[in-house]
Protein backbone atom coordinates (compact mmCIF):
# COMPACT_ATOMS: atom_id res chain seq x y z
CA UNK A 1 10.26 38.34 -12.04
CA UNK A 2 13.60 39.37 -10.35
CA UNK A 3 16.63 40.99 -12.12
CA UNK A 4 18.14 37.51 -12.01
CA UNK A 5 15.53 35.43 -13.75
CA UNK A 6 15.41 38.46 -16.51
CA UNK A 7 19.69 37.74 -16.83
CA UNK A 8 19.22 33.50 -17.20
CA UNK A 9 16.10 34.39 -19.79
CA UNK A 10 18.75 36.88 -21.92
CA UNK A 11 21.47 34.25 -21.58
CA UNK A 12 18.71 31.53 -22.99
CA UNK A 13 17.75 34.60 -25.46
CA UNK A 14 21.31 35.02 -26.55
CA UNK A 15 21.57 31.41 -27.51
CA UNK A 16 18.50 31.41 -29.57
CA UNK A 17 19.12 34.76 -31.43
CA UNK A 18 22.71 33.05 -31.77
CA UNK A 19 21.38 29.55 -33.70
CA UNK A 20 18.31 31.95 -35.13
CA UNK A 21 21.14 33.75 -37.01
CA UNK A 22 23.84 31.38 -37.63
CA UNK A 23 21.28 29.02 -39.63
CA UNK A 24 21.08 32.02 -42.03
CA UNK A 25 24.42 32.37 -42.19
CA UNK A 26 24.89 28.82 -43.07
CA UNK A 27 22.85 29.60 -46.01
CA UNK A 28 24.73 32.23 -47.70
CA UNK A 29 26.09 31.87 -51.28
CA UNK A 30 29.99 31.34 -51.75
CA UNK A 31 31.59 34.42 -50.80
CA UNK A 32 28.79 36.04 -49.58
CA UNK A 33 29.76 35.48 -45.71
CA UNK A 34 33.18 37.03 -46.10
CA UNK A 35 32.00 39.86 -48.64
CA UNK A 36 32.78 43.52 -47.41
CA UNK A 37 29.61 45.18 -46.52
CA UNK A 38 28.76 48.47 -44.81
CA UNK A 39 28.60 48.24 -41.35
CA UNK A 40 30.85 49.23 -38.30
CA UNK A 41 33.13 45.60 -39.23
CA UNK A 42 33.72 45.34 -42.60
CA UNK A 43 31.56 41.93 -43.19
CA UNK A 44 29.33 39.62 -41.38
CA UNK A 45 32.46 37.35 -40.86
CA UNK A 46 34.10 40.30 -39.29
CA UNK A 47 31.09 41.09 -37.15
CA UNK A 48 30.21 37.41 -35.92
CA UNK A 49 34.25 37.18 -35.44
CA UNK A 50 34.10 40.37 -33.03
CA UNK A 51 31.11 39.21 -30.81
CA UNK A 52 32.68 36.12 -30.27
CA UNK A 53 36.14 37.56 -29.47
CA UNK A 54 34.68 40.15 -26.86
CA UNK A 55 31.44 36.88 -25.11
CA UNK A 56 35.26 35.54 -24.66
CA UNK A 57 36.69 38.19 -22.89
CA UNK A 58 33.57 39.17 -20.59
CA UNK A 59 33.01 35.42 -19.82
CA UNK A 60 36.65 35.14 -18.99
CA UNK A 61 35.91 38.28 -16.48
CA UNK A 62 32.31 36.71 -15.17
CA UNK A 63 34.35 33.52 -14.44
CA UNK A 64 37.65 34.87 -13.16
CA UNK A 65 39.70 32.67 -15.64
CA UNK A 66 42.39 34.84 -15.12
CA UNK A 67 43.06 35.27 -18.67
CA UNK A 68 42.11 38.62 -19.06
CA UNK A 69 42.50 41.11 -22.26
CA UNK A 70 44.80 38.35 -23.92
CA UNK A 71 40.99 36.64 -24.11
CA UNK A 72 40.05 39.00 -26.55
CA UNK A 73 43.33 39.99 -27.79
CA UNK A 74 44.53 36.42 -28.50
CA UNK A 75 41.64 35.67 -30.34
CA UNK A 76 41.89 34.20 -33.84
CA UNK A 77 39.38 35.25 -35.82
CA UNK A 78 37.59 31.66 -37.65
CA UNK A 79 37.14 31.98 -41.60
CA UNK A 80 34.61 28.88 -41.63
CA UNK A 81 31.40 30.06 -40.71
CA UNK A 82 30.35 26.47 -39.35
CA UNK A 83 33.33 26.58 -36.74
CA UNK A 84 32.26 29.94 -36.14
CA UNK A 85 28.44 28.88 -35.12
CA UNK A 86 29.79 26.02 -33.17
CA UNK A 87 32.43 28.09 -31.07
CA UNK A 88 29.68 30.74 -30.74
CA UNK A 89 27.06 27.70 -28.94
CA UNK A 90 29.54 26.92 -26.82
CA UNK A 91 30.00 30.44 -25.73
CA UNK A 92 26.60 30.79 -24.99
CA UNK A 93 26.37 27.61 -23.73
CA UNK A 94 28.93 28.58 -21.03
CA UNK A 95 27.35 32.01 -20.53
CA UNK A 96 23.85 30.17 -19.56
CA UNK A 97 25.44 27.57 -16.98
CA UNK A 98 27.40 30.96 -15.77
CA UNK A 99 23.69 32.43 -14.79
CA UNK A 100 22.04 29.54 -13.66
CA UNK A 101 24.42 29.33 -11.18
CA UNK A 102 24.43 32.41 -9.49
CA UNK A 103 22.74 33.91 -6.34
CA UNK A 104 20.37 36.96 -6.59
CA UNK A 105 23.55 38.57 -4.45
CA UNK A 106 25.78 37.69 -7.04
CA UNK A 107 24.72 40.27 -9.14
CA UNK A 108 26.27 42.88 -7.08
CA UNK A 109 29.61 41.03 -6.81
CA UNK A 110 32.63 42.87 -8.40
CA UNK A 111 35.19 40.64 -10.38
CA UNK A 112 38.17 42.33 -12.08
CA UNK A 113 38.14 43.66 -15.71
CA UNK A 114 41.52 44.14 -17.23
CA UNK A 115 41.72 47.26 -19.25
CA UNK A 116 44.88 46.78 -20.15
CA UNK A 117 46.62 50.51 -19.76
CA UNK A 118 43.96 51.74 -17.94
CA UNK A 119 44.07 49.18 -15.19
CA UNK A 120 42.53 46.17 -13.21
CA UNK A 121 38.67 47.70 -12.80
CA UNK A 122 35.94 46.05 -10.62
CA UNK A 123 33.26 45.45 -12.19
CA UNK A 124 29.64 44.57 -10.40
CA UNK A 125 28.62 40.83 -12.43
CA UNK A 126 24.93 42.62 -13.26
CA UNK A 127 26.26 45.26 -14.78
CA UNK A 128 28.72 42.78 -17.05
CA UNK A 129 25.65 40.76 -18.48
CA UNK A 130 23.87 44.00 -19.19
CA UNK A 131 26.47 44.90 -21.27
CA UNK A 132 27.13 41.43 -22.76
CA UNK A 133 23.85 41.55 -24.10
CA UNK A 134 23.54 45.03 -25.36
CA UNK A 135 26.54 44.06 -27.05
CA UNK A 136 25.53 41.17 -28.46
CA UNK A 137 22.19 42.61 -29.73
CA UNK A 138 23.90 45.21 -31.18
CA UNK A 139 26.01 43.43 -33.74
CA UNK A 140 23.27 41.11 -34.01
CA UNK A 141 21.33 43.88 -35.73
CA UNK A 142 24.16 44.91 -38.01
CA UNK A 143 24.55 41.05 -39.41
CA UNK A 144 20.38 41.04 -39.25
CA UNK A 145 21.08 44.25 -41.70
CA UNK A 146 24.03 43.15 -43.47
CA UNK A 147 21.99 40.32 -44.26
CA UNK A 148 19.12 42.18 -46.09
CA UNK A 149 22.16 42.40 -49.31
CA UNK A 150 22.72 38.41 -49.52
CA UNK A 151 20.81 35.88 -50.94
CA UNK A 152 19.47 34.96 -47.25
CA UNK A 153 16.53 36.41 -45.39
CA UNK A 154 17.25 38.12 -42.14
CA UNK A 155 15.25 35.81 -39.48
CA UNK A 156 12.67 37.43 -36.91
CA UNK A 157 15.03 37.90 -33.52
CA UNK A 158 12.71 39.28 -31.14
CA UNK A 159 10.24 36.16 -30.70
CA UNK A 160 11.72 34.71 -27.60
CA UNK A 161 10.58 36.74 -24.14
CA UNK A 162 6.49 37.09 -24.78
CA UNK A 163 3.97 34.13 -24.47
CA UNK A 164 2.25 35.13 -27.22
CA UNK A 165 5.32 34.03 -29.54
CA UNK A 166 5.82 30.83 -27.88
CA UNK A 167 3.95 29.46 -30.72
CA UNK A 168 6.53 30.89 -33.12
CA UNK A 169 10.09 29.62 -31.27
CA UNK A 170 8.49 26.69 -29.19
CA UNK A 171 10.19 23.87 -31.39
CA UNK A 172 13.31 25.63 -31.72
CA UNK A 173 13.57 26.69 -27.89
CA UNK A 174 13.45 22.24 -27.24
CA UNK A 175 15.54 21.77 -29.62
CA UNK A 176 17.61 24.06 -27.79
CA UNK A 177 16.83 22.47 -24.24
CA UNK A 178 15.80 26.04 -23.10
């Protein structure tokens, strides 16, 4: 396997961790989503709110929309958590078909991150997605904890990259059409 086929499997991981989670979410009690928790955002609306904001801003960047920090800066934070999931598919959605269609060369090509006061940095596209996932992991694991304190279950996230779990995601991954 090549660094790009590991990328496109993360971006396919990403959505699945993504539904994985939001299906819990859709199964909290009344007020339970929007309830202040411990974490490093105040709630898992908070938290699902800030990893959407910032897959904006580095997809914006990956696909030189031109829209730079205003992406994440502009951002209006959704209180439904069903608009939430479905804005968060679609993110991930674009972040696969932004994979799948690059070269094994792309990976070293710079685009332009705008860091506001600190400048217009080039960035190498590799290094983006590495962070993009870190990232999105990351907060993934705070909601996974924040969730332990609802009424919900935390699902399993790490099921997706062996063969032997294949039997565990295999009619979820379809579903997906990854």
């Amino acid at each position: 396997m090549n660094l790009l086929d590991h990328l496109r499997r993360m971006a396919g991981n990403n959505l699945w961790s993504n539904d994985r989670l939001y299906r819990a979410v859709l199964a909290l009690k009344p007020g339970e989503f929007e309830a202040e928790r411990t974490s490093f955002f105040p709630s898992i609306k908070a938290t699902l709110n800030h990893v959407l904001a910032v897959d904006y801003l580095y997809l914006d960047f990956l696909e030189e929309g031109g829209v730079g920090a205003a992406a994440h800066d502009d951002f209006v934070p959704l209180d439904e958590p069903h608009a939430l999931f479905a804005a968060q598919i679609a993110a991930d959605r674009r972040l696969i078909a932004f994979c799948d269609g690059l070269s094994e060369a792309d990976l070293d090509r710079r685009v332009i991150t705008d860091r506001r006061e600190d400048g217009m940095i080039p960035e190498r596209i590799g290094d983006i997605l590495a962070h993009v996932f870190l990232h999105d992991i990351h907060h993934r694991g705070q909601v996974h904890a924040m969730l332990s304190g609802t009424s919900v279950a935390p699902p399993q996230l790490d099921e997706f990259l062996l063969d032997y779990d294949i039997k565990l995601r295999k009619a979820e991954v379809e579903q997906l059409g990854l």
